[in-house]
C-alpha atoms as a PDB file:
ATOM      1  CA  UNK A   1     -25.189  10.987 -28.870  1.00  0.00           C
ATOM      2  CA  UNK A   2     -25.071   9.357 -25.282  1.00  0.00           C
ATOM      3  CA  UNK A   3     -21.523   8.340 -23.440  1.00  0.00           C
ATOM      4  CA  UNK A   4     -19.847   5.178 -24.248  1.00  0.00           C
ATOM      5  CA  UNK A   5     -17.656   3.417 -22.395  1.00  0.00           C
ATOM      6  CA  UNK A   6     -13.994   3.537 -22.611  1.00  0.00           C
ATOM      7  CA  UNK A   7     -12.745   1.887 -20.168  1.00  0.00           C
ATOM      8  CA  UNK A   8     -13.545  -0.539 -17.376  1.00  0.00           C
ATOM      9  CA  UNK A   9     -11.444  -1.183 -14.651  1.00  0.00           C
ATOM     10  CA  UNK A  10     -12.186  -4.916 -12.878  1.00  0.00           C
ATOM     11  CA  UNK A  11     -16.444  -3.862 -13.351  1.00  0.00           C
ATOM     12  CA  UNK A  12     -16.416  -1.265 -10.292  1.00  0.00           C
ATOM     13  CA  UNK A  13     -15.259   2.021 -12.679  1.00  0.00           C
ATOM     14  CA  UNK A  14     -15.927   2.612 -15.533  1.00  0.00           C
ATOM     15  CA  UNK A  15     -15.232   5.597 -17.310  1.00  0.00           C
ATOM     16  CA  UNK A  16     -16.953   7.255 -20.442  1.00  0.00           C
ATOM     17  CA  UNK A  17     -15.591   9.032 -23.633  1.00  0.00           C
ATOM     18  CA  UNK A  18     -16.777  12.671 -22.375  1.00  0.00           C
ATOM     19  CA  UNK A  19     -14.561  12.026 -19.438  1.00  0.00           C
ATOM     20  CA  UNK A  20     -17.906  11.109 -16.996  1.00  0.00           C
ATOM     21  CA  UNK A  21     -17.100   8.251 -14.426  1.00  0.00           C
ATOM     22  CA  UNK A  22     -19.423   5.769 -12.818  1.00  0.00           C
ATOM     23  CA  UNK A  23     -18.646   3.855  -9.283  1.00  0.00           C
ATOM     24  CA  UNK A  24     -20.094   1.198  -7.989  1.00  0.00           C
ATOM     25  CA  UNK A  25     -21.205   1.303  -4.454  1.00  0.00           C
ATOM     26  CA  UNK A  26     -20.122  -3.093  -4.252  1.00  0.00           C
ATOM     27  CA  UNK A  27     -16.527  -3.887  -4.222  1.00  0.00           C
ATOM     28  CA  UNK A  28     -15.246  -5.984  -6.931  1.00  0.00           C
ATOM     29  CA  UNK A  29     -14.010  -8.669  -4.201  1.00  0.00           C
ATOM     30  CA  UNK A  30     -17.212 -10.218  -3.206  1.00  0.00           C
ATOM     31  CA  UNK A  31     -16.648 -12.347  -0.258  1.00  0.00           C
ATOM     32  CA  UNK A  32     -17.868 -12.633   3.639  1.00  0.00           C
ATOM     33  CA  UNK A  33     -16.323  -9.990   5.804  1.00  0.00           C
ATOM     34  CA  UNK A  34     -14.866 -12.563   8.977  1.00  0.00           C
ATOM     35  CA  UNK A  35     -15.624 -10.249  11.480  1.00  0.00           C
ATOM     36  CA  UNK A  36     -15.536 -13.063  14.671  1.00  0.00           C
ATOM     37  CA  UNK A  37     -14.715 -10.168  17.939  1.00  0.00           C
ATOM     38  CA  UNK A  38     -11.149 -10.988  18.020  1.00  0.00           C
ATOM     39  CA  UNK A  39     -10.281  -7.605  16.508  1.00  0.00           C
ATOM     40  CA  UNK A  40     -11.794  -4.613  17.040  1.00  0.00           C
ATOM     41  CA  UNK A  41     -11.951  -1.915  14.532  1.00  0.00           C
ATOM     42  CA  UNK A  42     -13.268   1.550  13.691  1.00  0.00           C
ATOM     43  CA  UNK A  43     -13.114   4.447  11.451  1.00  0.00           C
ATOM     44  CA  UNK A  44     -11.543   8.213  11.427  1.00  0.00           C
ATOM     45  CA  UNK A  45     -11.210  10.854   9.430  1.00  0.00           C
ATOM     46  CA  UNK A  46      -7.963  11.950   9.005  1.00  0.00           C
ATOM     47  CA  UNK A  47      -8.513  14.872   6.465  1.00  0.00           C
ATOM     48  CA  UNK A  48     -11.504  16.335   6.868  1.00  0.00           C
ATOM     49  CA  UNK A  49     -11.217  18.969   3.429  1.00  0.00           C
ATOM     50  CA  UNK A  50     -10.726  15.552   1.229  1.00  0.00           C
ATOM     51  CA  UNK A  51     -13.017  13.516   3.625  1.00  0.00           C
ATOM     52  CA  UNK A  52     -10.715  11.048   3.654  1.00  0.00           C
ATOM     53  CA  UNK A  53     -11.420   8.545   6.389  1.00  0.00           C
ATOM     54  CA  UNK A  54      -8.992   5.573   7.612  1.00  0.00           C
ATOM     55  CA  UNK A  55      -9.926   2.563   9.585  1.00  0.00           C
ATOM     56  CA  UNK A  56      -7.985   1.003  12.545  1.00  0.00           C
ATOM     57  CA  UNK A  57      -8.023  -2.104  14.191  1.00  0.00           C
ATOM     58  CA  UNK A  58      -6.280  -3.614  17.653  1.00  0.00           C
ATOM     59  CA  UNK A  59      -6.704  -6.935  18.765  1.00  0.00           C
ATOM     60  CA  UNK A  60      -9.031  -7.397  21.239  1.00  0.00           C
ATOM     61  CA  UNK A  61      -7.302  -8.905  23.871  1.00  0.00           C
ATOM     62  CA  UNK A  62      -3.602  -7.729  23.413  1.00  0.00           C
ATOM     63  CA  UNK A  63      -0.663  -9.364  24.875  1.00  0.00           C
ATOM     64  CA  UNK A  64       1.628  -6.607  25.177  1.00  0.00           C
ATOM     65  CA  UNK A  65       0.568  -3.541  27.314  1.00  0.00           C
ATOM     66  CA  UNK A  66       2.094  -1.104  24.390  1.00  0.00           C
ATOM     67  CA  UNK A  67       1.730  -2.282  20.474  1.00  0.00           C
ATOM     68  CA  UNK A  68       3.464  -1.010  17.375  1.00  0.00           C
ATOM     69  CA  UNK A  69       1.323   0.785  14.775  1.00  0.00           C
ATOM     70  CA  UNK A  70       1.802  -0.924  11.169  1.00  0.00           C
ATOM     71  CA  UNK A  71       0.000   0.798   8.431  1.00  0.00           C
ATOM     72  CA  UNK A  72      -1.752  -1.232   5.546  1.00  0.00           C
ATOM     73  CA  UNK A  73      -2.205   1.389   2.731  1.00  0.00           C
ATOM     74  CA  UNK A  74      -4.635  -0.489   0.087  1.00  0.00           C
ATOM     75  CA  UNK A  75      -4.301  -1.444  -3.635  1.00  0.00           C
ATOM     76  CA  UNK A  76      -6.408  -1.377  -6.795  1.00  0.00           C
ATOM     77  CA  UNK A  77      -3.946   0.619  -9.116  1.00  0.00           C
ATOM     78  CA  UNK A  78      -4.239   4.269  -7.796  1.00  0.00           C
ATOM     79  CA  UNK A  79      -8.227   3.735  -9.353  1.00  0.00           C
ATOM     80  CA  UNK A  80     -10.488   1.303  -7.459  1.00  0.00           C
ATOM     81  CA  UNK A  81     -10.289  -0.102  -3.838  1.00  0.00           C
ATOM     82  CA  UNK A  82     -11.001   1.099  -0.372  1.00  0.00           C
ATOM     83  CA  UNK A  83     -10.851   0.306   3.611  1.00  0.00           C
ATOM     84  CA  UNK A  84     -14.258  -0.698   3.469  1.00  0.00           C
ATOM     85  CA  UNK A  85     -13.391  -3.503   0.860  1.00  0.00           C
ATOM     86  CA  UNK A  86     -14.306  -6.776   2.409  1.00  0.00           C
ATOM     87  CA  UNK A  87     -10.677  -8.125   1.550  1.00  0.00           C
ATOM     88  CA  UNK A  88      -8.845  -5.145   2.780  1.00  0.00           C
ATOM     89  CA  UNK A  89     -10.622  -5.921   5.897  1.00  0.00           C
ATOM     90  CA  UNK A  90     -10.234  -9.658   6.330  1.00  0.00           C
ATOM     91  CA  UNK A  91      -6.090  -9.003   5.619  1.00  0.00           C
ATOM     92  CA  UNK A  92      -6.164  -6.333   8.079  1.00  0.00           C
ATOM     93  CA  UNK A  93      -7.913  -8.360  10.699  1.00  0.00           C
ATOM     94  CA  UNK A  94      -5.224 -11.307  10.266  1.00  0.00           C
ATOM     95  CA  UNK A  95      -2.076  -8.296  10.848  1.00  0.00           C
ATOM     96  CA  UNK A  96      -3.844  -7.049  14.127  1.00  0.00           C
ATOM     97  CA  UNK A  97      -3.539 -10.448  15.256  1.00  0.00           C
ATOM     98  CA  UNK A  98      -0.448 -12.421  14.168  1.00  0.00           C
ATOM     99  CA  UNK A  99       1.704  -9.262  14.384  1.00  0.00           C
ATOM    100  CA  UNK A 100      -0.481  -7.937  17.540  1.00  0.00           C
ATOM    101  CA  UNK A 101      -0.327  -4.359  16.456  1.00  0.00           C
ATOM    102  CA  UNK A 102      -2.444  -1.097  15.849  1.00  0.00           C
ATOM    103  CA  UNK A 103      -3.431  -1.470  12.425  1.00  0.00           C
ATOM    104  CA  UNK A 104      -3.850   1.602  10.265  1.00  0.00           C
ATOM    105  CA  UNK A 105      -5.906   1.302   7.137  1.00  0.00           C
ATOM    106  CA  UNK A 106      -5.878   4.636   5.115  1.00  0.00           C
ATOM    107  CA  UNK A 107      -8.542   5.748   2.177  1.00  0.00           C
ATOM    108  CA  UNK A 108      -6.796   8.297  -0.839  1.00  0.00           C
ATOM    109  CA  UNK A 109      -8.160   9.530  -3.419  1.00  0.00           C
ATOM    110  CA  UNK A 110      -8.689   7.774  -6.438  1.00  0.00           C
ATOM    111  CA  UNK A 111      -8.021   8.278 -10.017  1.00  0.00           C
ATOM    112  CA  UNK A 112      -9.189   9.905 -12.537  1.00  0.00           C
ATOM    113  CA  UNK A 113     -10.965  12.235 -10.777  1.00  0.00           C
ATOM    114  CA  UNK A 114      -8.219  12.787  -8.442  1.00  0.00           C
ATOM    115  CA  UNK A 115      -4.791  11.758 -10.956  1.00  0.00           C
ATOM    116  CA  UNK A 116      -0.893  11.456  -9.281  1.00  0.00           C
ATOM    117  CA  UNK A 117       0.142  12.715  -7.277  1.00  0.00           C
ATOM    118  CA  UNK A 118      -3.001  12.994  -4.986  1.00  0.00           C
ATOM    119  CA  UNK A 119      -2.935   9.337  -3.600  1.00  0.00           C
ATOM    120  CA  UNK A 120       0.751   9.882  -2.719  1.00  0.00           C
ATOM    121  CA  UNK A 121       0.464  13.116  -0.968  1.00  0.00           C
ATOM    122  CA  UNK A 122      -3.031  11.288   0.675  1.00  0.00           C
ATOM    123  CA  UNK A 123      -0.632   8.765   2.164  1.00  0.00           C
ATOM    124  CA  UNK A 124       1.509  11.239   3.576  1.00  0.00           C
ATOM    125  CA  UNK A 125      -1.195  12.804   5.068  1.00  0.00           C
ATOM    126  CA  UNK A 126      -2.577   9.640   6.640  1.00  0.00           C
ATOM    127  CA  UNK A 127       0.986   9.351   8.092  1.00  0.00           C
ATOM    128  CA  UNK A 128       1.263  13.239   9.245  1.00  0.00           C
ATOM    129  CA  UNK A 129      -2.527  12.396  11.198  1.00  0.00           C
ATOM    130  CA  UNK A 130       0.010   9.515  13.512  1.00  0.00           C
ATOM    131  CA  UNK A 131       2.283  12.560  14.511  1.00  0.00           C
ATOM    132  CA  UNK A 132      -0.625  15.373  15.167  1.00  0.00           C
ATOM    133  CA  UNK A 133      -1.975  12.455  17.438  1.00  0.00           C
ATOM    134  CA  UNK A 134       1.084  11.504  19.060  1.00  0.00           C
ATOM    135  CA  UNK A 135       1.389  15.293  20.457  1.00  0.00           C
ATOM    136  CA  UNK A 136      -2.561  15.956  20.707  1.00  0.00           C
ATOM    137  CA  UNK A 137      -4.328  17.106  24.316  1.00  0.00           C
ATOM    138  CA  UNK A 138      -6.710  14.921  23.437  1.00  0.00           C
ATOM    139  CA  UNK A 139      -5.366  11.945  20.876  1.00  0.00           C
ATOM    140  CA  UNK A 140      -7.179   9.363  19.848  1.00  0.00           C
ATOM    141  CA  UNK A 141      -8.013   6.505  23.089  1.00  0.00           C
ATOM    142  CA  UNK A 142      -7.121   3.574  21.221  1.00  0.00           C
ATOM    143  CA  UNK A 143      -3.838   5.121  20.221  1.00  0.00           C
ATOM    144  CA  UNK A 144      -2.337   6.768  23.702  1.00  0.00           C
ATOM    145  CA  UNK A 145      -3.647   3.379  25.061  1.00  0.00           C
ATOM    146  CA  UNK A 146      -2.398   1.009  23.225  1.00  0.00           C
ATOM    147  CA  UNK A 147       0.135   2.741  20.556  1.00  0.00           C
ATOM    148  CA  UNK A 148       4.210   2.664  20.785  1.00  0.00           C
ATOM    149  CA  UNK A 149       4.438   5.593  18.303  1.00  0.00           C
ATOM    150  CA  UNK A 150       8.585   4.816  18.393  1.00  0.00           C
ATOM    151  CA  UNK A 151       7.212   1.384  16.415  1.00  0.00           C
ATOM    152  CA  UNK A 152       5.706   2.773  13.316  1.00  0.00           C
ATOM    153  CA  UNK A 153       5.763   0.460  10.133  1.00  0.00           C
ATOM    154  CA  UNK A 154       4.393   1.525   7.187  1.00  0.00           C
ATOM    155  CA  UNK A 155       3.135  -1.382   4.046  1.00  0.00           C
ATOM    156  CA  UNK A 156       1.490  -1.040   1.234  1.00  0.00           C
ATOM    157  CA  UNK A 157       0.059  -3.206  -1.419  1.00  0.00           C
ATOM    158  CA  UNK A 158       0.562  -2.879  -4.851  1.00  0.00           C
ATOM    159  CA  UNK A 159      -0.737   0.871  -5.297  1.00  0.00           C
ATOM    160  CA  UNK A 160      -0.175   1.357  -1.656  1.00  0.00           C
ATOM    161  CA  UNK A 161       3.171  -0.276  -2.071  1.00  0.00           C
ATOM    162  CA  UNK A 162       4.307   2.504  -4.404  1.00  0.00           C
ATOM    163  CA  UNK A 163       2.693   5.311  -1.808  1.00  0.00           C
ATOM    164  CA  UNK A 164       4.606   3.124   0.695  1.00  0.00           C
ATOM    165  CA  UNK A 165       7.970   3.879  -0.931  1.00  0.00           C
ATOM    166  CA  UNK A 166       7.437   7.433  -1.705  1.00  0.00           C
ATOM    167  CA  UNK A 167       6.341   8.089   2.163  1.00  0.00           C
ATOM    168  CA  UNK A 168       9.674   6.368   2.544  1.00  0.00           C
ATOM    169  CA  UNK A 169      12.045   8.729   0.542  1.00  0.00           C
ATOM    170  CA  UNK A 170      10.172  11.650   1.725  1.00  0.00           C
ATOM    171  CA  UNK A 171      10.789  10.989   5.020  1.00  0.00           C
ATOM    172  CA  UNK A 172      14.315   9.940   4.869  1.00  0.00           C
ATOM    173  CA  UNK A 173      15.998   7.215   7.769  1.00  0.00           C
ATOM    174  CA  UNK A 174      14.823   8.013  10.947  1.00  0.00           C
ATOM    175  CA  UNK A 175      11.963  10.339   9.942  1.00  0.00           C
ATOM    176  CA  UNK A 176      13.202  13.543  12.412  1.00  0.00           C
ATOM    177  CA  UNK A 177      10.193  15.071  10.807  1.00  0.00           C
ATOM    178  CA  UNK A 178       8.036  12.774  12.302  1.00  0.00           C
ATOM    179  CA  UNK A 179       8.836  13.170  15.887  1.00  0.00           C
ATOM    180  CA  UNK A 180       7.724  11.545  18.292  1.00  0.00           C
ATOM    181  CA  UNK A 181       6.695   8.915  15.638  1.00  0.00           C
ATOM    182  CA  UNK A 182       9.739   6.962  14.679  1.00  0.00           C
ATOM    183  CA  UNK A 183       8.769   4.874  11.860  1.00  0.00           C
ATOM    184  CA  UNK A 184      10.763   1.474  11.861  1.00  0.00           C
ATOM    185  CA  UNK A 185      10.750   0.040   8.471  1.00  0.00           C
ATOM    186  CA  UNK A 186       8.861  -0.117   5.329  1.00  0.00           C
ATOM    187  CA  UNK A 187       6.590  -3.252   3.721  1.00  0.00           C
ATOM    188  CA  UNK A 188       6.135  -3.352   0.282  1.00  0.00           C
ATOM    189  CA  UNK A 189       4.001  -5.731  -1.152  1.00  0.00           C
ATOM    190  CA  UNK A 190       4.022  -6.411  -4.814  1.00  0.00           C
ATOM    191  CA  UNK A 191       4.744  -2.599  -5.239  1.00  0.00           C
ATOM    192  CA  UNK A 192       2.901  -0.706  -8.551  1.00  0.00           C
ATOM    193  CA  UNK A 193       6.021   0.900 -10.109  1.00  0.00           C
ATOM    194  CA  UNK A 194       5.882   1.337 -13.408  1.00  0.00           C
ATOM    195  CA  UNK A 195       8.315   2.293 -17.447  1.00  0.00           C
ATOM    196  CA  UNK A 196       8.397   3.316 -20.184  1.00  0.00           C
ATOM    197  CA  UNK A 197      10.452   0.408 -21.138  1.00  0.00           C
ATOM    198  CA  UNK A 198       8.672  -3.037 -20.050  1.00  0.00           C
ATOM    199  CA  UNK A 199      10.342  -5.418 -18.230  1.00  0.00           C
ATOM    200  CA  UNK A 200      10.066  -9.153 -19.280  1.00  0.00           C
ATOM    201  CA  UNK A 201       7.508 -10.070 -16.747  1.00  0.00           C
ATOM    202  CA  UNK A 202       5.155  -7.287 -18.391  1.00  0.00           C
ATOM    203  CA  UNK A 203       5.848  -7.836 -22.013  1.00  0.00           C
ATOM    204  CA  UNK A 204       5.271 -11.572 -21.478  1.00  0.00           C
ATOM    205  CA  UNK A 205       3.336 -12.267 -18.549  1.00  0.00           C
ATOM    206  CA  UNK A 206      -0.159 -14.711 -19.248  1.00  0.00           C
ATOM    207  CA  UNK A 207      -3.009 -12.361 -20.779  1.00  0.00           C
ATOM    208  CA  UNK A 208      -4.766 -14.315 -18.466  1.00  0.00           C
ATOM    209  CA  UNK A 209      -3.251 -13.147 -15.002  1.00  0.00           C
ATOM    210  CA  UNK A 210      -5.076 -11.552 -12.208  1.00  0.00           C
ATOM    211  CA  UNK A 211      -3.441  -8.320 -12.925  1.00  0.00           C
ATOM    212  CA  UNK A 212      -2.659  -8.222 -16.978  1.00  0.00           C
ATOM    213  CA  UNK A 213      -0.645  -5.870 -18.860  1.00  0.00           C
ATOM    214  CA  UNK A 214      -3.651  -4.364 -20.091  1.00  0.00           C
ATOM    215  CA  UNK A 215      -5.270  -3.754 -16.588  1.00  0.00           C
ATOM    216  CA  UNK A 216      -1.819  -2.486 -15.725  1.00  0.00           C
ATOM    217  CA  UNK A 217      -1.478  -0.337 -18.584  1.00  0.00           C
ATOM    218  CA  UNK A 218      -5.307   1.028 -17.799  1.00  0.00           C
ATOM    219  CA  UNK A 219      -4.420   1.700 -14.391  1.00  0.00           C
ATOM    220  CA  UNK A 220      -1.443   3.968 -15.358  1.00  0.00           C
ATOM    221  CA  UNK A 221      -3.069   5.744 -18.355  1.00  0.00           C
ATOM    222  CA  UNK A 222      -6.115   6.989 -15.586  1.00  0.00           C
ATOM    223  CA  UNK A 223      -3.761   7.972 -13.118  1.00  0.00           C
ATOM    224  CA  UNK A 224      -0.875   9.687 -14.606  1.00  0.00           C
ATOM    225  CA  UNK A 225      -1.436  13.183 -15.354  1.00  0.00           C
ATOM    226  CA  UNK A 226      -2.042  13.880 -18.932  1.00  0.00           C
ATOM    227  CA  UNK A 227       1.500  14.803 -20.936  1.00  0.00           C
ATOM    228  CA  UNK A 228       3.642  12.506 -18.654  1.00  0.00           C
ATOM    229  CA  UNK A 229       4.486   8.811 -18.814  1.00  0.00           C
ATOM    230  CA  UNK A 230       5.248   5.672 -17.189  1.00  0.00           C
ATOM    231  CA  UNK A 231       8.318   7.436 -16.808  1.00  0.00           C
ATOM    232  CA  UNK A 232       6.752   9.715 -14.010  1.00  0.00           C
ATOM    233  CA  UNK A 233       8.788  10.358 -10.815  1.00  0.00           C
ATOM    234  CA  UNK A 234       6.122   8.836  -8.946  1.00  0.00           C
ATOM    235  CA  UNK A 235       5.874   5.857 -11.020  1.00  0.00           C
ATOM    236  CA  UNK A 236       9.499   5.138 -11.685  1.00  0.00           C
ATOM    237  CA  UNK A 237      11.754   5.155  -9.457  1.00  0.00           C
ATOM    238  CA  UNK A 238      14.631   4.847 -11.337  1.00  0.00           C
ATOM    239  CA  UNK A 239      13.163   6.816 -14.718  1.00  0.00           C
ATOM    240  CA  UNK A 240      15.291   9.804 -16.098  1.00  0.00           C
ATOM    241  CA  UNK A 241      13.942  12.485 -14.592  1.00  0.00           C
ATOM    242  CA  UNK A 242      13.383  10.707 -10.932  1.00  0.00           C
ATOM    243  CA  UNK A 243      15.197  11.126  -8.092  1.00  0.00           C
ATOM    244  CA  UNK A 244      18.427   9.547  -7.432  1.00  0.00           C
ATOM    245  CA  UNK A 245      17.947   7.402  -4.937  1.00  0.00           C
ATOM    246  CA  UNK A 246      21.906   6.511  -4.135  1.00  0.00           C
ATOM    247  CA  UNK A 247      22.949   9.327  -1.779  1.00  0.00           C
ATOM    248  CA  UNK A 248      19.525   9.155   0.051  1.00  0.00           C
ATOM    249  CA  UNK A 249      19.457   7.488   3.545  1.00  0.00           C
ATOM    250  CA  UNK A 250      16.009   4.865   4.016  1.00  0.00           C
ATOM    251  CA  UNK A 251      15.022   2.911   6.883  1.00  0.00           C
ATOM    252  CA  UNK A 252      14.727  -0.573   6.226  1.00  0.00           C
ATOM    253  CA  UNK A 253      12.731  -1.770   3.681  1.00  0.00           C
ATOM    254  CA  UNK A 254      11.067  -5.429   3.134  1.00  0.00           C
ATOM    255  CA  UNK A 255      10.159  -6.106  -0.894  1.00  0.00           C
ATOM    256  CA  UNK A 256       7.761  -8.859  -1.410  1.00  0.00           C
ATOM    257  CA  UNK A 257       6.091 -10.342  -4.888  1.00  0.00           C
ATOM    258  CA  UNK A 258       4.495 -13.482  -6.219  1.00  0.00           C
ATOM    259  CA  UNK A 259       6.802 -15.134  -8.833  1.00  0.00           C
ATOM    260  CA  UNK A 260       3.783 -15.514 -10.938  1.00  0.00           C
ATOM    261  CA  UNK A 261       3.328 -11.669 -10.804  1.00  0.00           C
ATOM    262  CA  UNK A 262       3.876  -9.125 -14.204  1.00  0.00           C
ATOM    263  CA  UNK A 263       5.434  -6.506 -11.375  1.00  0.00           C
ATOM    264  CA  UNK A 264       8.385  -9.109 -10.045  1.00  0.00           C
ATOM    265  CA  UNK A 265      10.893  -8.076 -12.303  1.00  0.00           C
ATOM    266  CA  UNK A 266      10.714  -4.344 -11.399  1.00  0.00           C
ATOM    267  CA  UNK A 267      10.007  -5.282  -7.539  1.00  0.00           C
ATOM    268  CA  UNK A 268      13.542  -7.148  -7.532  1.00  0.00           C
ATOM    269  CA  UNK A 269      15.412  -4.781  -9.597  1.00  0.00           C
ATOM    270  CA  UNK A 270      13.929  -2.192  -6.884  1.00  0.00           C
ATOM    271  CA  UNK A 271      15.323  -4.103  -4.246  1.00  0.00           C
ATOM    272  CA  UNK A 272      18.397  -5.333  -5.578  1.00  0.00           C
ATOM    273  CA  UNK A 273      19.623  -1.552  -6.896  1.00  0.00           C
ATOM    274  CA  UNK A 274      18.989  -0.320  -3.699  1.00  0.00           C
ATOM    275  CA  UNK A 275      20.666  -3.164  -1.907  1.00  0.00           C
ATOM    276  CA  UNK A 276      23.582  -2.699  -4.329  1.00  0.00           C
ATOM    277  CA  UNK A 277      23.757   1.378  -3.014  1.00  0.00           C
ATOM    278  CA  UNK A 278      24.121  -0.005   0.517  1.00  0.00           C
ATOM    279  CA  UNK A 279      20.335   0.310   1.479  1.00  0.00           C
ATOM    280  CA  UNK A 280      19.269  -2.247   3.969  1.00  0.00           C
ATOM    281  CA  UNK A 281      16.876  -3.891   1.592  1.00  0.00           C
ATOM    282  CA  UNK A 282      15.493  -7.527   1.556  1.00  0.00           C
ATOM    283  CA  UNK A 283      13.800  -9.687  -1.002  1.00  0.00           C
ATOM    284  CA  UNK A 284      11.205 -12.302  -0.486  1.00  0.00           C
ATOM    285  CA  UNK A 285       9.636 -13.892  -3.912  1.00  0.00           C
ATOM    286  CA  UNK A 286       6.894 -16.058  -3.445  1.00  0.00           C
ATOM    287  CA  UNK A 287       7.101 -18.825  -6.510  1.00  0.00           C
ATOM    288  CA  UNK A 288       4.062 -19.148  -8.750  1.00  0.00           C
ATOM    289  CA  UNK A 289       1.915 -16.738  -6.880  1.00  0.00           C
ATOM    290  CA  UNK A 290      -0.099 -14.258  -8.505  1.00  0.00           C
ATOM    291  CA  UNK A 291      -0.761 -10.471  -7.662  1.00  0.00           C
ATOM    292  CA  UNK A 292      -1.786  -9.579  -4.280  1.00  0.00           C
ATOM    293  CA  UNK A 293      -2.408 -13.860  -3.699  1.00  0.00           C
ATOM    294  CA  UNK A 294      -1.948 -12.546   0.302  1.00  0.00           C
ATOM    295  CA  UNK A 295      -5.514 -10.987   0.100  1.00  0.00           C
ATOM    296  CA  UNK A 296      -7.159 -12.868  -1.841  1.00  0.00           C
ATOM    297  CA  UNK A 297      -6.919 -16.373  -0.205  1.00  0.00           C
ATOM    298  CA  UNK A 298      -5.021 -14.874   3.072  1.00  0.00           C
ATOM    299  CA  UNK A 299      -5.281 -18.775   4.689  1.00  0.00           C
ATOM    300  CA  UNK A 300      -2.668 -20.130   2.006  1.00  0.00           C
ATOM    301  CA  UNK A 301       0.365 -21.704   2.696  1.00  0.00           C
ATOM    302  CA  UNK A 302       2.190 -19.160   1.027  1.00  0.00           C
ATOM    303  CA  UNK A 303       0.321 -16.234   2.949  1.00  0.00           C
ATOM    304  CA  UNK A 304       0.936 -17.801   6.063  1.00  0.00           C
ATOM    305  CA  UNK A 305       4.655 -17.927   5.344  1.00  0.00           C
ATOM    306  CA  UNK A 306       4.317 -14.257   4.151  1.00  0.00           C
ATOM    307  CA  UNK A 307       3.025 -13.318   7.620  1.00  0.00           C
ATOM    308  CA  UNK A 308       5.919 -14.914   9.015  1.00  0.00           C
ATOM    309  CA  UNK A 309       7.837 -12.792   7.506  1.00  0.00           C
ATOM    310  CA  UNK A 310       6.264  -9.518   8.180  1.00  0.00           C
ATOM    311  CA  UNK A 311       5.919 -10.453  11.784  1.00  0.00           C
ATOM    312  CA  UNK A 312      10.030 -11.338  11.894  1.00  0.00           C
ATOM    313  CA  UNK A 313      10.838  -8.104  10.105  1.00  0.00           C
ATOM    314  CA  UNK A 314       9.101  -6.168  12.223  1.00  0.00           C
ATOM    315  CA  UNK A 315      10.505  -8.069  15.479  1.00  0.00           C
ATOM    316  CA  UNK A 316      13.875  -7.504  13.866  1.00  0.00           C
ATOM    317  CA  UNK A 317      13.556  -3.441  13.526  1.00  0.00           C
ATOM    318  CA  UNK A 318      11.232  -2.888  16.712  1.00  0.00           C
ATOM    319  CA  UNK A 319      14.727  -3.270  19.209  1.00  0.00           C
END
C-alpha cells in the first residue's frame, strides 16, 4: 500500500503516514522579490556540519560610518520557511533601511526531520557565529566594516520569536558570554509559545484566520518531540516544568502582536508577567491585524507604525 498523506502544512510540507516528508522547492508566499540596489545582501554559512546558511543585508549607502546588527530569525512554525523566502527577504530589505543596520537573517533546521530543540539551539548558533566574527583574524568585510558588535538586537517572528526569547534567557542581561558582542534588546514579533491549556484567543479565534488553531496545533504536534506536550520548556514559558523566569535578569525586551492574532493572549500575558517581575518589558498590540500582517503586506499603515517602533526601541537601548 503506497503513503498517504497526513498532514499538510500551508502546501510546501507535507508529511506521509510512514513518517516520509516531501518539500517543495517554491515558497508558499508567492510574490516579487523587490530587490531595487538600495540594499545589498548575501549569504554565509554559519554551521557548516548542519549546512546551515544565513543571509545578511546593509544598506547600500549607509549614513552612519558604524551600524548596529539586528537579527531577523524567520517564522513558519518551527516546520516551513526560510531566508530565501521572497517575504523574508522583502521585510528584511525594509529593516536594513528604515533602521539602517546590518541585518542578520538566519536558516535552522526544520521540523520533523529535525524536532525541538534543534531550531532553538540553531539560533544560538547563528548568534555564537556574531561573537567568533567579532574576535576573528579574518572576520567577515561587511561586518568589521560596517558592524557595532556593542549594538546587537536580536527579533524573531513567530517561530523565530520563540527562538528569540530562548536566545534571550540563555544569555541572561548583558550577555558576558557574548563578549565583545553586547546584545541590546530583544524583538519579538507575534512570538509561537504555546499550552496545554488554550487561551481564549486559541479556543475561539476565526477557523478562518491566517494562522488557525489547527495549523497551530499541526505545527506543534511536528515539532515537539514525541512523549512531551505543549507544555514543553521550549514551548511554554511559564508551563510546570519550565524555568522560572522571576529571579532571571533579561535585557530589554519589545512584545508585538496583531489583535486579530490566536497567539495575542499568550504574547501579552508573556509580557505583562514579566513586566509584573520587574523585567523591562513593553507591549505593542496592533488592533485587528492578523499573524505576521508585517510581512505579508509590509507597506501597511499598521507595518509602517510597527517599524516605528522597532526603529525607536532600538534608538532607545543603542545609548
Amino acid at each position: 500500500m503506497a503513503p498517504y498523506e497526513v498532514d499538510d502544512c500551508r502546501g510546501v510540507l507535507k508529511v506521509y503516514n510512514d513518517g516520509s516528508v516531501w518539500r517543495s522547492t517554491e515558497p508558499s508566499f508567492r510574490v516579487s522579490v523587490v530587490d531595487d540596489g538600495s540594499v545589498m545582501w548575501k549569504d554565509v554559512m554559519f554551521d557548516q556540519c548542519n549546512n546551515l546558511h544565513l543571509r545578511m543585508y546593509k544598506p547600500a549607502l549607509a549614513i552612519a560610518k558604524k551600524l548596529p546588527v539586528f537579527y531577523y530569525i524567520h517564522g513558519g512554525g518551527f516546520c516551513i520557511g526560510s531566508r530565501t523566502w521572497p517575504n523574508c527577504q522583502n521585510y528584511c530589505f525594509k529593516l536594513a533601511l528604515a533602521l539602517q543596520a546590518v541585518i542578520v537573517s538566519p536558516d535552522y533546521r526544520l521540523a520533523p526531520e529535525n524536532q525541538l530543540p534543534l531550531a532553538v539551539e540553531d539560533g544560538f548558533a547563528s548568534v555564537k557565529w556574531l561573537q567568533a566574527q567579532a574576535v576573528a583574524p579574518e572576520p567577515d568585510s561587511w561586518l568589521v566594516d560596517f558592524a557595532d558588535f556593542s549594538r546587537v538586537f536580536i527579533s524573531g517572528d513567530s517561530a523565530g520569536g520563540n527562538i528569540a526569547h530562548n536566545v534571550a534567557v540563555r544569555l541572561g542581561a548583558g550577555s558576558k558570554s557574548l563578549e565583545p558582542v553586547r546584545v541590546r534588546g530583544y524583538v519579538l514579533l507575534a512570538p509561537f509559545f504555546g499550552g496545554t491549556r488554550l487561551t481564549k484567543s486559541e479556543a475561539h479565534g476565526p477557523k478562518d484566520a491566517f494562522l488557525n488553531w489547527e495549523l497551530i496545533d499541526r505545527f506543534w504536534r511536528l515539532s515537539i518531540p514525541k512523549g512531551d506536550t505543549m507544555d514543553h520548556p521550549l514551548v511554554n514559558p511559564f508551563g510546570p516544568v519550565s524555568l522560572d523566569l522571576e529571579p532571571v535578569a533579561l535585557d530589554p525586551i519589545l512584545v508585538v502582536c496583531g489583535g486579530g492574532d490566536l497567539l495575542k493572549d499568550r504574547a501579552k500575558e508573556y509580557a505583562e508577567r514579566l513586566k509584573n517581575w520587574g523585567k523591562d518589558v513593553k507591549y505593542e498590540e496592533f488592533e485587528g491585524q492578523q499573524h505576521g500582517f508585517f510581512t505579508i503586506n509590509p507597506n501597511s499603515e499598521p507595518s509602517i507604525q510597527l517599524m516605528q517602533v522597532i526603529k525607536d526601541f532600538i534608538t532607545k537601548y543603542s545609548a
